[in-house]
Protein backbone atom coordinates (compact mmCIF):
# COMPACT_ATOMS: atom_id res chain seq x y z
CA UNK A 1 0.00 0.00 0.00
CA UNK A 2 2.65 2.41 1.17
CA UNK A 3 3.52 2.31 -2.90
CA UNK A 4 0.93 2.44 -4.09
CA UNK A 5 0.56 5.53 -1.58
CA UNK A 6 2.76 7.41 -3.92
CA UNK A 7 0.52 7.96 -6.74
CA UNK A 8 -1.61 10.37 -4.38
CA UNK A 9 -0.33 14.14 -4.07
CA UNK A 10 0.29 14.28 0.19
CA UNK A 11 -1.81 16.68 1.70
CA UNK A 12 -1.15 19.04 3.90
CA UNK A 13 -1.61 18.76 7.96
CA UNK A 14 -4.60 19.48 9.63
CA UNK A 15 -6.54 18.00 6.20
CA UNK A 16 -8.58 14.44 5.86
CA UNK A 17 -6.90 11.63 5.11
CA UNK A 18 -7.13 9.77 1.91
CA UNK A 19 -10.41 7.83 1.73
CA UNK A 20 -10.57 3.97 1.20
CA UNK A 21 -11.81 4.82 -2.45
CA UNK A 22 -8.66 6.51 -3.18
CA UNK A 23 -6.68 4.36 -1.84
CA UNK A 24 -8.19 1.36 -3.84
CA UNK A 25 -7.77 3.76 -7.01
CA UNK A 26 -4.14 4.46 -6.62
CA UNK A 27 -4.06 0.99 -6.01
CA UNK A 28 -5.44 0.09 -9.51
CA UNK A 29 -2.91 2.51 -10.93
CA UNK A 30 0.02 1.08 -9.15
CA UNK A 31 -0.74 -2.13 -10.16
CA UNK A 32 -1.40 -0.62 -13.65
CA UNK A 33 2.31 0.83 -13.46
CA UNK A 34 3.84 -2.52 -12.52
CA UNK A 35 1.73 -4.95 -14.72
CA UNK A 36 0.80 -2.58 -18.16
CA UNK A 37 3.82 -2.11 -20.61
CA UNK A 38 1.60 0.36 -22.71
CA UNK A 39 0.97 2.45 -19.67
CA UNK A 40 4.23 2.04 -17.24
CA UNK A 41 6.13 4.96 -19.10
CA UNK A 42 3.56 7.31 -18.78
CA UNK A 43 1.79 6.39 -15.18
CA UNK A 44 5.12 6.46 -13.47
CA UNK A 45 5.00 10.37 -12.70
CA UNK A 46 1.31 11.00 -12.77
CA UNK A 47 -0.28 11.60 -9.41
CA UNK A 48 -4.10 11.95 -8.01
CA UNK A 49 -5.38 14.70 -5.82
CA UNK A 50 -8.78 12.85 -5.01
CA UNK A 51 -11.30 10.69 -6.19
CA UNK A 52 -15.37 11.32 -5.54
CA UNK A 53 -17.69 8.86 -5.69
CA UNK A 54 -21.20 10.16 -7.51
CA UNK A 55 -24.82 8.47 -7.58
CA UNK A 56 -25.74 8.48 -11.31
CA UNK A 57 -29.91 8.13 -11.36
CA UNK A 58 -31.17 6.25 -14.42
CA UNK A 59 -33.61 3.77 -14.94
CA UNK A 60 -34.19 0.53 -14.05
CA UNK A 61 -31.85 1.17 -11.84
CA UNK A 62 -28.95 4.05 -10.44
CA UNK A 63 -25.24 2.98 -10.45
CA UNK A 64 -21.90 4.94 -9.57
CA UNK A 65 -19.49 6.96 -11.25
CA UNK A 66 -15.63 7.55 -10.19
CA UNK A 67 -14.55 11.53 -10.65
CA UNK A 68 -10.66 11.66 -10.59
CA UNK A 69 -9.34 14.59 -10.03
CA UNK A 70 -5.14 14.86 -11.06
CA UNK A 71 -2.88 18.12 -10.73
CA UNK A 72 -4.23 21.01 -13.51
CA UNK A 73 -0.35 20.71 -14.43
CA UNK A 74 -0.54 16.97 -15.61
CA UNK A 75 -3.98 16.64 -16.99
CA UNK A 76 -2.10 17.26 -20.49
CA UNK A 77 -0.15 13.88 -19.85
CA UNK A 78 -3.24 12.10 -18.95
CA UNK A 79 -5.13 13.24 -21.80
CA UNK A 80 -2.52 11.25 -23.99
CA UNK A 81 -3.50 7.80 -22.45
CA UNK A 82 -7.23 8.91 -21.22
CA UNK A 83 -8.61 6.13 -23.48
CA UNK A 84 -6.64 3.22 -22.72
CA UNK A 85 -6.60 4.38 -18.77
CA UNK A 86 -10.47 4.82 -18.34
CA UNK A 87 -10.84 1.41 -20.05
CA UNK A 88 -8.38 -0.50 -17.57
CA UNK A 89 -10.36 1.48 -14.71
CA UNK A 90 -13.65 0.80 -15.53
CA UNK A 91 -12.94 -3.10 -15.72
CA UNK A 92 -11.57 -3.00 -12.45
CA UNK A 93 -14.05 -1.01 -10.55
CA UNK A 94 -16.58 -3.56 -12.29
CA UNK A 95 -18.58 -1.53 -14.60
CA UNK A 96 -18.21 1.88 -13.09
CA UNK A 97 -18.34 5.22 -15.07
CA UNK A 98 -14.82 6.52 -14.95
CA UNK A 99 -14.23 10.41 -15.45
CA UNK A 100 -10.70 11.96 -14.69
CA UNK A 101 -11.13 16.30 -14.54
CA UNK A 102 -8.05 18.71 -13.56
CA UNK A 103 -8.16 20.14 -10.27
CA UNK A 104 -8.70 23.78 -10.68
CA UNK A 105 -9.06 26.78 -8.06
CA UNK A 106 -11.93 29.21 -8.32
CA UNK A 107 -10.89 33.01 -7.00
CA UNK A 108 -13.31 34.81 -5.48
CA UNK A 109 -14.55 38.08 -7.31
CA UNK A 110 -12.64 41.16 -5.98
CA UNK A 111 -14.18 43.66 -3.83
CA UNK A 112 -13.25 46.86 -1.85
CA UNK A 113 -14.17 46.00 1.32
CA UNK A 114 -11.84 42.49 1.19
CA UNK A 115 -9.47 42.44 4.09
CA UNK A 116 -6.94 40.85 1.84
CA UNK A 117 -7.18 42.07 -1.35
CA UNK A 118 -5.39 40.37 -4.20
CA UNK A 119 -1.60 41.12 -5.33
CA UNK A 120 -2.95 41.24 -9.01
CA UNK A 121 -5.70 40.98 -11.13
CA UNK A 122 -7.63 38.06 -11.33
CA UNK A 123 -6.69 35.62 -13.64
CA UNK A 124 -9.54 35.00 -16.27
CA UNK A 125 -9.26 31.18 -15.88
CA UNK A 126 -9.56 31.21 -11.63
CA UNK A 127 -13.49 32.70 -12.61
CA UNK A 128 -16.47 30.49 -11.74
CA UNK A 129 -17.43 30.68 -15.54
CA UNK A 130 -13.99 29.77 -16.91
CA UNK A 131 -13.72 26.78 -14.13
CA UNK A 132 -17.16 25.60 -15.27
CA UNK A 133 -16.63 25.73 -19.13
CA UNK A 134 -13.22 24.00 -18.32
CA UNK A 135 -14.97 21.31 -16.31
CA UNK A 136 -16.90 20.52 -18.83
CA UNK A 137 -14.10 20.01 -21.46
CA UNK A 138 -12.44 17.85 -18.95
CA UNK A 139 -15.72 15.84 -18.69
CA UNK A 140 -16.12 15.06 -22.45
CA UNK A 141 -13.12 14.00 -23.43
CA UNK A 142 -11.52 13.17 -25.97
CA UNK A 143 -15.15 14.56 -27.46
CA UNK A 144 -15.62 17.63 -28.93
CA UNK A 145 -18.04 20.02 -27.71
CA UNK A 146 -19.52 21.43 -30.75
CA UNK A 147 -22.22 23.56 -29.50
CA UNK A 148 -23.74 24.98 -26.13
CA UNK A 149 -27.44 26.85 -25.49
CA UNK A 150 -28.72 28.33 -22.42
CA UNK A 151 -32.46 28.58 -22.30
CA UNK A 152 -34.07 30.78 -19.90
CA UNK A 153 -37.76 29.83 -18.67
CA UNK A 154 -40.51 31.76 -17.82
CA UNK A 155 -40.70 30.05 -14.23
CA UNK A 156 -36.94 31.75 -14.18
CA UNK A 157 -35.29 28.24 -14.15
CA UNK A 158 -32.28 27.76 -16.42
CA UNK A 159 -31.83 24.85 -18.54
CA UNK A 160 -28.42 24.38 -20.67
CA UNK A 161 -27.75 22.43 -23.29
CA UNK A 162 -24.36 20.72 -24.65
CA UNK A 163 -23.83 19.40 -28.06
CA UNK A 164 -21.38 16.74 -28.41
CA UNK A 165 -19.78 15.61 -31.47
CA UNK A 166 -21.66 13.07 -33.63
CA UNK A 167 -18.80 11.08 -34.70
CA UNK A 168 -18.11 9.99 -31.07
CA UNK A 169 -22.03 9.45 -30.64
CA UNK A 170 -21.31 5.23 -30.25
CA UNK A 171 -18.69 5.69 -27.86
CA UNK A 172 -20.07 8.01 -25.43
CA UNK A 173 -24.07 7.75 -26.02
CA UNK A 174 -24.10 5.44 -22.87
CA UNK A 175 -22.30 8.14 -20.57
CA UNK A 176 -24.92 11.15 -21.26
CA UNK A 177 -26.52 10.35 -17.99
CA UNK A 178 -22.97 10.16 -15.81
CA UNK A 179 -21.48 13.44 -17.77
CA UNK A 180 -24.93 15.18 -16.67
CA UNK A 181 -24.94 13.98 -12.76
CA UNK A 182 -21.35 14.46 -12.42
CA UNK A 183 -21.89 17.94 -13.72
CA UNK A 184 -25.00 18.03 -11.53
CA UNK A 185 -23.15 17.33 -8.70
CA UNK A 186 -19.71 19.39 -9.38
CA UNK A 187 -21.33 22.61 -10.34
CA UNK A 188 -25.00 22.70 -8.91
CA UNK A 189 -26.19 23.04 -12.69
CA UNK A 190 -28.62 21.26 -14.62
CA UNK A 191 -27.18 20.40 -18.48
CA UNK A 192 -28.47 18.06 -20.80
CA UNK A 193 -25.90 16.61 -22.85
CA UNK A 194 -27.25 16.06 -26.46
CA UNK A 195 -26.23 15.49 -30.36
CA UNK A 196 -26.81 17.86 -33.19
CA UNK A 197 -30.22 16.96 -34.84
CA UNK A 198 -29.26 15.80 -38.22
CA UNK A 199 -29.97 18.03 -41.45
């Protein structure tokens, strides 16, 4: 374990220890490391800052989705073997949605009456917007987004909508539901996750 230990980024005193979930998942990519000569050269630096378990509801019946979250700095890195490494996951976490998203850090919006004001401006991607947009890139991938609508109701709900691109439609039809309660859950926003209608 204490090697497998290694693939989690250590956290700082006075925080929670790792959960059992995380430790089983930087189990799985220890054991990856070791056993995978595809994947050995590029697991052995990449680390994990946690893992959350989320309830996906669908019918007949709900079922779980793993959100990884790695270093902002090395999500580059595991975009080149996302494919391969969500496909060893999900086998080993028996049929569970796997979806790996860079850990980001939301800033506050500046005001005058903050006791510690920031050094320098705020950085356009530390907004809750650019997070959120970000997020959802991280989500889909490697699928394009290639559209997004926000419909305001009368009732003063919103509802948004995310096109995804058709090509992938047979490889990520069955993970509409996950992307949208992940999203759900991460943001507190409601988005459908759709295809372009066809001409």
């Amino acid at each position: 374990m204490s090697a497998a230990r290694a693939k989690l980024v250590p956290r700082k005193p006075g925080r929670p220890a790792f959960s059992a979930l995380e430790n089983q998942v930087a189990q799985a990519l220890h054991d990856l490391e070791s056993n995978s000569n595809e994947l050995r050269a590029d697991l052995k630096e990449l680390k994990v800052v946690s893992v959350r378990d989320v309830v996906v509801p669908a019918k007949p019946q709900s079922r779980h989705a793993l959100v990884i979250f790695v270093p902002y700095p090395q999500l580059k890195a595991f975009h080149k073997i996302q494919k391969r490494l969500v496909h060893e996951l999900e086998k080993k976490f028996s049929g569970k949605h796997v979806v790996i998203v860079g850990q980001r850090r939301i800033l506050k919006k500046p005001s005058k009456t903050d006791r510690n004001p920031l050094k320098q401006k705020r950085p356009r991607s530390r907004t809750l917007t650019a997070v959120h947009d970000a997020l959802l890139d991280d989500l889909v991938y490697p699928t394009d987004i290639t559209g997004k609508r926000t419909r305001y109701r009368l009732n003063g709900s919103v509802q948004y909508k995310v096109y995804l691109d058709k090509k992938e439609q047979s490889n990520t039809e069955h993970k509409l539901e996950t992307y949208a309660a992940v999203y759900k859950q991460l943001t507190g926003k409601n988005v459908v996750f759709t295809y372009p209608p066809q001409n």
